[in-house]
PDB file of N, CA and C in Angstrom:
ATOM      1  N   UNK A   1      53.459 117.549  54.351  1.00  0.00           N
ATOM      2  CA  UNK A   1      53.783 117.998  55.695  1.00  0.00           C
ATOM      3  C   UNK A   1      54.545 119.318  55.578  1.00  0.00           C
ATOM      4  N   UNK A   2      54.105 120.069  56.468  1.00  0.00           N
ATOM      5  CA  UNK A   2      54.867 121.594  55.951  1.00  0.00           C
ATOM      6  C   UNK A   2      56.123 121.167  56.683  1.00  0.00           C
ATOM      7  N   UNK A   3      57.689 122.223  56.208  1.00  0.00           N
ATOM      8  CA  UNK A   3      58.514 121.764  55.906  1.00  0.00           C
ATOM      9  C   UNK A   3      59.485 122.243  57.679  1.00  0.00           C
ATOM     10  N   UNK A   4      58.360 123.135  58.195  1.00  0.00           N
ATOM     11  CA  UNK A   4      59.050 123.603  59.615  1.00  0.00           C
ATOM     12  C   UNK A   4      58.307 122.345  60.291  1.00  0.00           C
ATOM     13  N   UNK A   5      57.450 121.822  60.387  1.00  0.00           N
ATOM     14  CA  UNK A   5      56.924 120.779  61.282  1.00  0.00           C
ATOM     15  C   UNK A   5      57.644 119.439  60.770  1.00  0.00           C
ATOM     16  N   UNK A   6      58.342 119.604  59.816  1.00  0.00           N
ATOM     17  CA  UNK A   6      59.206 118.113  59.461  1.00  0.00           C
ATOM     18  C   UNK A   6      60.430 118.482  59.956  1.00  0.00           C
ATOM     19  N   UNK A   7      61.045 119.737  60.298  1.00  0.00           N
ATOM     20  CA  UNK A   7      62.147 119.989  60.674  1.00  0.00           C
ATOM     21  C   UNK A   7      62.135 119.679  62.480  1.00  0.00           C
ATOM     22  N   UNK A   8      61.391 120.531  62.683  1.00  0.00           N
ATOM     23  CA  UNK A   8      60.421 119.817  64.402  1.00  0.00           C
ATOM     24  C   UNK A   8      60.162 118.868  64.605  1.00  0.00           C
ATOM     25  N   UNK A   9      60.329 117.853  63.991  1.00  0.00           N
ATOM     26  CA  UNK A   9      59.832 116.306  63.970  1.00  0.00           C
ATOM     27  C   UNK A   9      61.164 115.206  64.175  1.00  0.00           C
ATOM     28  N   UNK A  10      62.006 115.798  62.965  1.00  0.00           N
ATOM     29  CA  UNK A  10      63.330 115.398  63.056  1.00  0.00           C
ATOM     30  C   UNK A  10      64.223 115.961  63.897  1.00  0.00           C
ATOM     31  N   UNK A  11      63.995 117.426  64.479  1.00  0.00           N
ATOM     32  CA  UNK A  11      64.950 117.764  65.753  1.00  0.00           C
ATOM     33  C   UNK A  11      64.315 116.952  67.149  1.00  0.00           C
ATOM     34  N   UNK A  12      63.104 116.598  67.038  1.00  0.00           N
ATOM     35  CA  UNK A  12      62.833 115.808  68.739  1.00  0.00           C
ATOM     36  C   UNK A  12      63.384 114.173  67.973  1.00  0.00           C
ATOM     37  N   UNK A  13      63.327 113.296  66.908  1.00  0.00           N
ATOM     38  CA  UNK A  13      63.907 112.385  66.719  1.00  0.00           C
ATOM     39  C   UNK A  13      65.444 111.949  67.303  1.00  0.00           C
ATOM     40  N   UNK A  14      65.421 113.199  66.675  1.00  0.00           N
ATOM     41  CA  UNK A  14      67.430 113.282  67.256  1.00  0.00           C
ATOM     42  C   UNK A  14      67.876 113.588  68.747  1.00  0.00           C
ATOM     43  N   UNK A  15      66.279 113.653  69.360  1.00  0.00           N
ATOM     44  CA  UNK A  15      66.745 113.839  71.187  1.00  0.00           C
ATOM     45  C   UNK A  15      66.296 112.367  71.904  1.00  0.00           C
ATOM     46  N   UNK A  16      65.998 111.152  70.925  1.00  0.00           N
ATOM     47  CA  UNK A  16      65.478 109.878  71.426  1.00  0.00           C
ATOM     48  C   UNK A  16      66.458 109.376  71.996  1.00  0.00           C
ATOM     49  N   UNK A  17      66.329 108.015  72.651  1.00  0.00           N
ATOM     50  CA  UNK A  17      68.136 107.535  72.927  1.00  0.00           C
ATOM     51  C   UNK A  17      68.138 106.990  71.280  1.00  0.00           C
ATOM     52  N   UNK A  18      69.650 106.596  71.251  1.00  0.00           N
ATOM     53  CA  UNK A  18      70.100 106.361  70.014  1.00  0.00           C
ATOM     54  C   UNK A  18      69.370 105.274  68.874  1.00  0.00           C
ATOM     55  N   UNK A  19      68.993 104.159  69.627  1.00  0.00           N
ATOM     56  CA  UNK A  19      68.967 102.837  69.285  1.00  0.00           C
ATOM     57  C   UNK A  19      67.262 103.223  68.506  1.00  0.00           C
ATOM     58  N   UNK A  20      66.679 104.545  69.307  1.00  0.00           N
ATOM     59  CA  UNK A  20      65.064 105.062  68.676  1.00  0.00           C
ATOM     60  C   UNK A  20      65.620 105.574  67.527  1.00  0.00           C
ATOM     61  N   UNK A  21      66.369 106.732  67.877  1.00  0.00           N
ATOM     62  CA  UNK A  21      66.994 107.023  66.497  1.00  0.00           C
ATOM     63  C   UNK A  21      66.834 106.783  65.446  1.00  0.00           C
ATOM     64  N   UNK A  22      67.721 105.302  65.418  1.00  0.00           N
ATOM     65  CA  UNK A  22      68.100 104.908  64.379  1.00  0.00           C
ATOM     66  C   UNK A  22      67.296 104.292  64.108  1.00  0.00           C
ATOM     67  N   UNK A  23      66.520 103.381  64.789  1.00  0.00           N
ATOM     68  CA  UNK A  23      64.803 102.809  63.783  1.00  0.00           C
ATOM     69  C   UNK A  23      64.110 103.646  62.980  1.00  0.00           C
ATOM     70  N   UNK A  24      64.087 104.934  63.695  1.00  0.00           N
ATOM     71  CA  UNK A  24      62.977 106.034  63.606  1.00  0.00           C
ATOM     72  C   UNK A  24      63.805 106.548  61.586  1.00  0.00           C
ATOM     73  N   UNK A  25      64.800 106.465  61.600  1.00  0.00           N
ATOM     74  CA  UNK A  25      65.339 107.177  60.338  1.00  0.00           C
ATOM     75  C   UNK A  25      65.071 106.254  59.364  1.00  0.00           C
ATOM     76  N   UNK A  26      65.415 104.349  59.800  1.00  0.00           N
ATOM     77  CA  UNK A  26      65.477 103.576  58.908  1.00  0.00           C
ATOM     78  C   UNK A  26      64.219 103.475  58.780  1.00  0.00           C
ATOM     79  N   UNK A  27      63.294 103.843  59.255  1.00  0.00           N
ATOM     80  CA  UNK A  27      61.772 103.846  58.917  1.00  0.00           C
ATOM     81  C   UNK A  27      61.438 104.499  57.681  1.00  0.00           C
ATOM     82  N   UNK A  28      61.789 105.916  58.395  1.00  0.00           N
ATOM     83  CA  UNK A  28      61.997 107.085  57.354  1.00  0.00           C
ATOM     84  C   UNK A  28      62.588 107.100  56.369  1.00  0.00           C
ATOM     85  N   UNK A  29      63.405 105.950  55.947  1.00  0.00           N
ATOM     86  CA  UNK A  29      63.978 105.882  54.636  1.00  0.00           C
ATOM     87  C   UNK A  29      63.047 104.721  53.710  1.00  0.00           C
ATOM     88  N   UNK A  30      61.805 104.299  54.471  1.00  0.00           N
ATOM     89  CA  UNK A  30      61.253 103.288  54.175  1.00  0.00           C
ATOM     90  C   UNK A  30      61.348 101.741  53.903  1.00  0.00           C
ATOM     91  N   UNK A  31      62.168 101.399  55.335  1.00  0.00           N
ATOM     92  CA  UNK A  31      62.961  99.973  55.438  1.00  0.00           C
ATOM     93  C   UNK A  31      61.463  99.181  56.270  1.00  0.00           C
ATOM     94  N   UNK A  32      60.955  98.714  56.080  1.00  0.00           N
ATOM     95  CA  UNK A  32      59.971  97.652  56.810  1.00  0.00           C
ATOM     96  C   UNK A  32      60.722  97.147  58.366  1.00  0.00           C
ATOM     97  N   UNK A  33      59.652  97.017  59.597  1.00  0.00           N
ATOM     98  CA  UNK A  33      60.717  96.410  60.343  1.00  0.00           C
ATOM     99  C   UNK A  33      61.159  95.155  60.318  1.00  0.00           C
ATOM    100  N   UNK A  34      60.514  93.989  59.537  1.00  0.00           N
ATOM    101  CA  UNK A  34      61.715  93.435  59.224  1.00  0.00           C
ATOM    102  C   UNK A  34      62.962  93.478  58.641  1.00  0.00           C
ATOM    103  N   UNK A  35      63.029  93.856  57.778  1.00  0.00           N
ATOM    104  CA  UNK A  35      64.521  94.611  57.645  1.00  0.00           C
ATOM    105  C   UNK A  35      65.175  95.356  58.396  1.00  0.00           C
ATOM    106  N   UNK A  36      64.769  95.481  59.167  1.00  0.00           N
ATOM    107  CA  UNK A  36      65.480  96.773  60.488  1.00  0.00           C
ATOM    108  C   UNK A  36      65.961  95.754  61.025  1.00  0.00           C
ATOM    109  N   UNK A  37      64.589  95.134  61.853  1.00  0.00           N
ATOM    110  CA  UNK A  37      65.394  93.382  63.045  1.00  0.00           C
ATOM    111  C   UNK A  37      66.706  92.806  62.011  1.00  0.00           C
ATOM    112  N   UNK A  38      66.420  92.479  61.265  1.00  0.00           N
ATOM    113  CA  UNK A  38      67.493  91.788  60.305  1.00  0.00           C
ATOM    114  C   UNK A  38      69.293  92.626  60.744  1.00  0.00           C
ATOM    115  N   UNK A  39      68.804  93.644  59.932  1.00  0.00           N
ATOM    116  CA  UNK A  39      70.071  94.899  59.920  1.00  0.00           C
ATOM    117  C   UNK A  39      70.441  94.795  61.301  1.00  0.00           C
ATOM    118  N   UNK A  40      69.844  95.307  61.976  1.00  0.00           N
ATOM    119  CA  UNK A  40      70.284  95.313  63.680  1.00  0.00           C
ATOM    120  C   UNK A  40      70.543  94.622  64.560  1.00  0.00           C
ATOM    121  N   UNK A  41      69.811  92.594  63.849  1.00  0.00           N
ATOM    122  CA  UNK A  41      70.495  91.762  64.646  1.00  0.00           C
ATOM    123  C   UNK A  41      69.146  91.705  65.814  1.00  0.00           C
ATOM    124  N   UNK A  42      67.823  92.368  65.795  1.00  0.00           N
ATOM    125  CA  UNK A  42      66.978  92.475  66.625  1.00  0.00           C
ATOM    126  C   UNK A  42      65.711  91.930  66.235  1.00  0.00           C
ATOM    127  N   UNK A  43      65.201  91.488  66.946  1.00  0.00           N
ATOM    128  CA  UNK A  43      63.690  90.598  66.644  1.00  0.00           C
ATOM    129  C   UNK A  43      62.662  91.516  66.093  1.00  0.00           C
ATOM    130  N   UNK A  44      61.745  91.016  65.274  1.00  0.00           N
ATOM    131  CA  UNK A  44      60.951  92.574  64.998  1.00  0.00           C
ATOM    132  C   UNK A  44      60.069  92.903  66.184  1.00  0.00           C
ATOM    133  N   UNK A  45      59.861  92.089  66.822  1.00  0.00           N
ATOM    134  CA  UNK A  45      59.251  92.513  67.990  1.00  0.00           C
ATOM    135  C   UNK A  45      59.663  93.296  69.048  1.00  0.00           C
ATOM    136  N   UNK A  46      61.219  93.349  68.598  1.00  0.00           N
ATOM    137  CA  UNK A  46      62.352  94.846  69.915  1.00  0.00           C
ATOM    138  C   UNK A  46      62.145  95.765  68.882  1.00  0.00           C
ATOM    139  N   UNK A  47      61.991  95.777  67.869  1.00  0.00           N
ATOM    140  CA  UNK A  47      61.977  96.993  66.856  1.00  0.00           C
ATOM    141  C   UNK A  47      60.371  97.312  67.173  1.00  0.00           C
ATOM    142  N   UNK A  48      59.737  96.980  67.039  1.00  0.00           N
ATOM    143  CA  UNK A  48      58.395  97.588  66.919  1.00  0.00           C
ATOM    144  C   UNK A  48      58.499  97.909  68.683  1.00  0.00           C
ATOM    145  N   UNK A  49      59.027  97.239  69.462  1.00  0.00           N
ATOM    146  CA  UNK A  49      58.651  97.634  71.257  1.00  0.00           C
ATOM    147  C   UNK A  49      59.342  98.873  71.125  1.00  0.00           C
ATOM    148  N   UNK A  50      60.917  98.825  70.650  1.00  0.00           N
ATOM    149  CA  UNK A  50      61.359 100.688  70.660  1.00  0.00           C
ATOM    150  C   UNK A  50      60.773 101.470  69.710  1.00  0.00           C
ATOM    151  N   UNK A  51      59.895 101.201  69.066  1.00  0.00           N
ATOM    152  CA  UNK A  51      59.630 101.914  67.897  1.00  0.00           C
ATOM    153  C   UNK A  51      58.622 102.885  69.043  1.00  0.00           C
ATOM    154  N   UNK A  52      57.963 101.638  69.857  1.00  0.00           N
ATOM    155  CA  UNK A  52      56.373 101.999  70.483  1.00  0.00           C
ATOM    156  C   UNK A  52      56.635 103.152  71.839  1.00  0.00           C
ATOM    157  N   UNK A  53      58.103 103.135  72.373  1.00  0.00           N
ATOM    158  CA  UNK A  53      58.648 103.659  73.064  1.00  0.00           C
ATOM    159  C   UNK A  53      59.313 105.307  72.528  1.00  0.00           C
ATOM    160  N   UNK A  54      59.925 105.241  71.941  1.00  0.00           N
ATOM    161  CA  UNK A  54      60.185 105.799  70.810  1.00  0.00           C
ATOM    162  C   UNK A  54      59.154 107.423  70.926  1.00  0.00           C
ATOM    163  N   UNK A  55      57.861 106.139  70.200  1.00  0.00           N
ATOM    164  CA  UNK A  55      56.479 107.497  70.043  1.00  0.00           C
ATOM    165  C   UNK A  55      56.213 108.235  71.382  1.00  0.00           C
ATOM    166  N   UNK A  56      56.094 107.450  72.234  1.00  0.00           N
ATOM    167  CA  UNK A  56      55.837 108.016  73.942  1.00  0.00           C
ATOM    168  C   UNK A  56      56.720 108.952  74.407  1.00  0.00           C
ATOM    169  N   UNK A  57      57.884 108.362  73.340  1.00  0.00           N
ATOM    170  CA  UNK A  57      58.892 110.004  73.878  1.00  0.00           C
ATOM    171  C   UNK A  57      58.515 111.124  73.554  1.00  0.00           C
ATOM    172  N   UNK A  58      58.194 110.528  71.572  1.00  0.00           N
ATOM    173  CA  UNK A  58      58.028 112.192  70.938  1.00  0.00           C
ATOM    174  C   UNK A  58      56.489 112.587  71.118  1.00  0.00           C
ATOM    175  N   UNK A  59      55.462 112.001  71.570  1.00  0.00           N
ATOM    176  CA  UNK A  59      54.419 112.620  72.298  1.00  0.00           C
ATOM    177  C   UNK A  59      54.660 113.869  72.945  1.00  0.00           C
ATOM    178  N   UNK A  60      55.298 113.258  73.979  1.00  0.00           N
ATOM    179  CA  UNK A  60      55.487 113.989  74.576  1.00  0.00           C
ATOM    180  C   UNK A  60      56.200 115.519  74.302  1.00  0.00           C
ATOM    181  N   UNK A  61      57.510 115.417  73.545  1.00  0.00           N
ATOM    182  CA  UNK A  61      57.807 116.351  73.099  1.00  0.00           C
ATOM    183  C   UNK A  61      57.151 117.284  72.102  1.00  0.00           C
ATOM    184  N   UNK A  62      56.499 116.145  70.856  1.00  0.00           N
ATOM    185  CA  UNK A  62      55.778 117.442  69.880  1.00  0.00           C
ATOM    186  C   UNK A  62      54.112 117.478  69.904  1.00  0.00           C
ATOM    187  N   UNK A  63      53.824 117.386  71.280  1.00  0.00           N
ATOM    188  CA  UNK A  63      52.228 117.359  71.970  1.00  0.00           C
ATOM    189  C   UNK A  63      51.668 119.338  71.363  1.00  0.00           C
ATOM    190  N   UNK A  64      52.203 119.684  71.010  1.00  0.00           N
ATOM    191  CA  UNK A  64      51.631 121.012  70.603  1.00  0.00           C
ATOM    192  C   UNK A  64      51.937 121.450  68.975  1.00  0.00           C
ATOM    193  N   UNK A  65      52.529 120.307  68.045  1.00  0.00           N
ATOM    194  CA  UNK A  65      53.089 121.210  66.838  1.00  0.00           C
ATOM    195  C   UNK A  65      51.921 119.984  65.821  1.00  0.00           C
ATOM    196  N   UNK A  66      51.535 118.934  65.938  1.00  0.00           N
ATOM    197  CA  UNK A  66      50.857 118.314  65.421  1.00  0.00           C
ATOM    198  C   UNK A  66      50.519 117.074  65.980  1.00  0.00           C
ATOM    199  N   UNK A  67      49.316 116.747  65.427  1.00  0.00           N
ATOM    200  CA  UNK A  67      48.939 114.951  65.651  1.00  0.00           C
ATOM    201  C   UNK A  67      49.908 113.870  65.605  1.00  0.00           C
ATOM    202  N   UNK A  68      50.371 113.235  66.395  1.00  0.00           N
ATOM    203  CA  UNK A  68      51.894 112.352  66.197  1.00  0.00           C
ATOM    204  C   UNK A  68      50.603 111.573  65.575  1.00  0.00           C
ATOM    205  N   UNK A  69      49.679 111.138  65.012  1.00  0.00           N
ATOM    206  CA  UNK A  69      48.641 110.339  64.235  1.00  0.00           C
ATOM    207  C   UNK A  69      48.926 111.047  62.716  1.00  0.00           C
ATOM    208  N   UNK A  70      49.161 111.907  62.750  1.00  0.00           N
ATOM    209  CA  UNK A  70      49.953 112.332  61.241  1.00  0.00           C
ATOM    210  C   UNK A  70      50.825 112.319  61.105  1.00  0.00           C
ATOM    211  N   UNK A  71      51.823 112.347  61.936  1.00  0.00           N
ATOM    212  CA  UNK A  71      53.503 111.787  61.926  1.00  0.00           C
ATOM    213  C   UNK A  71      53.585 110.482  61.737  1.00  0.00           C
ATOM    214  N   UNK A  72      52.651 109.751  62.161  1.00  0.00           N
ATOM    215  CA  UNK A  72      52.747 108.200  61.524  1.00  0.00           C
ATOM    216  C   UNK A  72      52.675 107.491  60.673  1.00  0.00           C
ATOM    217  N   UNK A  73      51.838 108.347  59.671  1.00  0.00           N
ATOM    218  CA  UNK A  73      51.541 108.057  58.948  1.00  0.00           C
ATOM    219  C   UNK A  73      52.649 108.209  57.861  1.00  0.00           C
ATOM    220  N   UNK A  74      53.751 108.695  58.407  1.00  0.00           N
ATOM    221  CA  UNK A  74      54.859 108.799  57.148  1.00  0.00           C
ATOM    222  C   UNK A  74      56.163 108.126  57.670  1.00  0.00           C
ATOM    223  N   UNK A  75      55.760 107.731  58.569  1.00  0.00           N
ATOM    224  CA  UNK A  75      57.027 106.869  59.107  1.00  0.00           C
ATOM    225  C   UNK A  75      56.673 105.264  59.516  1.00  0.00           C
ATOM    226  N   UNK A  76      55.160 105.271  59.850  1.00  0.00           N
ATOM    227  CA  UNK A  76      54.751 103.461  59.857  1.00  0.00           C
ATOM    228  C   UNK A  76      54.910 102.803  58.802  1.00  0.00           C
TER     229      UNK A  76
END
């Protein structure tokens, strides 16, 4: 992933509400969501619903810098 579109990726991350945030990083550090629900005390099924919420945000925001279908692929 070139290294300005990962920087663009992680500045709209950091405009999610918090709770996206922080899935979105522990993803990115390569935690499974069960381990997230666990850590957070949340069902994996609220983790994957904000996860799914989450994307609809940054659609929206990085709808012109790349395929959020290639952004997923490094954070699913």
């Amino acid at each position: 992933m070139d290294v300005e579109v990962y920087k663009e990726f992680i500045a709209a991350i950091q405009t999610l509400p918090e709770e996206c945030q922080l899935i979105f990083f522990m993803k990115l550090e390569g935690k499974s969501c069960r381990k997230i629900a666990k850590e957070l005390e949340l069902t994996e099924e609220n983790v994957t619903s904000i996860q799914k919420y989450g994307w609809e945000l940054l659609q929206k925001k990085l709808s012109g810098i790349m395929s959020l279908a290639v952004l997923k692929h490094f954070i699913v």
